[in-house]
Protein backbone atom coordinates (compact mmCIF):
# COMPACT_ATOMS: atom_id res chain seq x y z
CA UNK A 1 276.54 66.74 129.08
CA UNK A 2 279.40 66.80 127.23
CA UNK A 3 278.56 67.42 123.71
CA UNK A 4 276.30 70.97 125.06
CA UNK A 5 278.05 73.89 123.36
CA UNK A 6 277.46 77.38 124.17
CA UNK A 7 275.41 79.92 121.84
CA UNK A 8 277.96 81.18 119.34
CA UNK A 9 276.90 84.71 119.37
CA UNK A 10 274.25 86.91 120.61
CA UNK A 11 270.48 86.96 118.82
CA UNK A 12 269.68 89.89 117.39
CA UNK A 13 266.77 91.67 118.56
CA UNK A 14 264.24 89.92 116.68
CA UNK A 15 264.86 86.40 117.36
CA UNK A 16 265.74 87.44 120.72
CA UNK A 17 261.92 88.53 121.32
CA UNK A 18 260.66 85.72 119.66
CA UNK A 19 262.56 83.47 121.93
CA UNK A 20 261.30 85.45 124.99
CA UNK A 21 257.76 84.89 123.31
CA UNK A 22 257.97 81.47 123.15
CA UNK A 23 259.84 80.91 126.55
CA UNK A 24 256.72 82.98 128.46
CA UNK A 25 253.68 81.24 125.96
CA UNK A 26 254.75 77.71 125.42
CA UNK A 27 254.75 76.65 128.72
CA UNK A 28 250.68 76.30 128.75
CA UNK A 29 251.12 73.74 125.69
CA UNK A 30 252.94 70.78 128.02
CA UNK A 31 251.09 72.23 130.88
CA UNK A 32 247.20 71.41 129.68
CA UNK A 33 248.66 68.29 127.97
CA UNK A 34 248.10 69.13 124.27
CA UNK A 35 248.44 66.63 121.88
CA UNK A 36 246.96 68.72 118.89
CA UNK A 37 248.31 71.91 117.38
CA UNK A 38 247.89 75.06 119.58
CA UNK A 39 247.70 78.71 119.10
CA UNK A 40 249.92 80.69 120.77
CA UNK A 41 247.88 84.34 120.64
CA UNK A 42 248.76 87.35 118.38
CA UNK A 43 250.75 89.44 120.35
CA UNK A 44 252.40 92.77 120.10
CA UNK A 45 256.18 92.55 121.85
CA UNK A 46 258.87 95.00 122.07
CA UNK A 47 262.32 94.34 120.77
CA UNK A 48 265.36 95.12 122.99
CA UNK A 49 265.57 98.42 120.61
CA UNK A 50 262.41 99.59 121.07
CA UNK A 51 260.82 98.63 118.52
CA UNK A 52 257.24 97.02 117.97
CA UNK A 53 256.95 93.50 116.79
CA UNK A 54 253.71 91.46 116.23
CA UNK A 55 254.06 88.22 116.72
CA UNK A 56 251.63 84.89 116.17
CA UNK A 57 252.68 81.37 116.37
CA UNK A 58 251.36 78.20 116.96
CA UNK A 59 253.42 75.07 118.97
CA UNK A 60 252.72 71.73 117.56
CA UNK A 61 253.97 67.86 119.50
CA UNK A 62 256.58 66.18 117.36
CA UNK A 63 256.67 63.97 119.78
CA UNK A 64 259.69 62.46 122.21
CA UNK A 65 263.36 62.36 121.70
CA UNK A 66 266.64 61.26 123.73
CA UNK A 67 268.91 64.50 124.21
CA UNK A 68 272.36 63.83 126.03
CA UNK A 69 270.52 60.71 127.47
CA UNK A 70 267.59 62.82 129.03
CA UNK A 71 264.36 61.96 127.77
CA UNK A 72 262.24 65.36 125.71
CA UNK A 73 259.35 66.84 124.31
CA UNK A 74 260.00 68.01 121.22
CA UNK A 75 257.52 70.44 119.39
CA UNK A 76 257.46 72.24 115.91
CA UNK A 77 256.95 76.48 115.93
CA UNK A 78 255.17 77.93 112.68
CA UNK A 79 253.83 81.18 112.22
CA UNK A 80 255.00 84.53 111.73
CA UNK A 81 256.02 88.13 112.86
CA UNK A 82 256.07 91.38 112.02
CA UNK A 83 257.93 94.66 112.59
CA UNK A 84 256.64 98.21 111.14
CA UNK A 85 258.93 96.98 107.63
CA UNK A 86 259.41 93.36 107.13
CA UNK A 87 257.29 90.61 107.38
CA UNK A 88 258.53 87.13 108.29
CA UNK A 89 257.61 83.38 108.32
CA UNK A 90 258.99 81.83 111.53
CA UNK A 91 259.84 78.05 111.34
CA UNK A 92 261.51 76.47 114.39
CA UNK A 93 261.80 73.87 116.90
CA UNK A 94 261.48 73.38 121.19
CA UNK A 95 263.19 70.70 123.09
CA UNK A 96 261.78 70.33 126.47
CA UNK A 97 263.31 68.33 129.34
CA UNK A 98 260.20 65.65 130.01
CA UNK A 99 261.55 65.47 133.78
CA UNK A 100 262.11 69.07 134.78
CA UNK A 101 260.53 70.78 132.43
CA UNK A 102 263.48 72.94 131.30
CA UNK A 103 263.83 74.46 128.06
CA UNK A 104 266.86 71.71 126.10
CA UNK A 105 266.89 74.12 122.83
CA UNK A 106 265.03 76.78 121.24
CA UNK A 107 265.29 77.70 117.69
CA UNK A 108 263.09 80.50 115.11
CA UNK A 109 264.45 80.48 111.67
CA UNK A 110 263.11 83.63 110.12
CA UNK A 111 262.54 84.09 106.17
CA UNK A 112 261.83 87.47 104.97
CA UNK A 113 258.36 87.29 103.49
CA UNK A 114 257.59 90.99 102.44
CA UNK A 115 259.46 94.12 103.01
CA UNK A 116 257.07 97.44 103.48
């Protein structure tokens, strides 16, 4: 594994949750075998501040990929979140180790749709 880097800096609190989101709701996706687009559930989370955020997404195969010689899972995030004054559109990407099961990557990318 020499090309794995270390995360640069900290997520804020928003991504953070979103990652904790998908790390506790993507699991059933490779578990039941999907091969179609599935629907995470709407769910109301609670950033590291305190702070509500809604949150719906749905996890869709890409299909497989070779990551530091390690055969993956790779599947597309869309959806989007909410906290009580911005709404966003979340874009993003899992890697999943095919053998373990282990989470390779995670990424959200989220674009400010509408401020309250």
């Amino acid at each position: 594994m020499a090309t794995w880097k270390p995360a640069q800096r900290e997520p804020d609190a928003l991504r953070s949750c979103v990652y904790d989101y998908l790390r506790t709701r993507s699991p059933q996706v490779y578990a039941e075998g999907n091969t179609s687009a599935t629907h995470l559930g709407r769910s109301q989370e609670t950033m590291c501040t305190g702070e509500p955020l809604t949150i719906d997404l749905t996890l869709t195969p890409v299909g497989i990929a070779t990551v530091n010689t390690r055969s993956a899972l790779v599947f597309g995030v869309a959806g989007h979140a909410a906290d009580r004054k911005t709404g966003y559109e979340v874009d993003g990407k899992i890697v999943i180790d095919r053998a373990t099961l282990a989470f390779l990557s995670i990424e959200a990318n989220l674009t400010v749709i509408n401020r309250g």
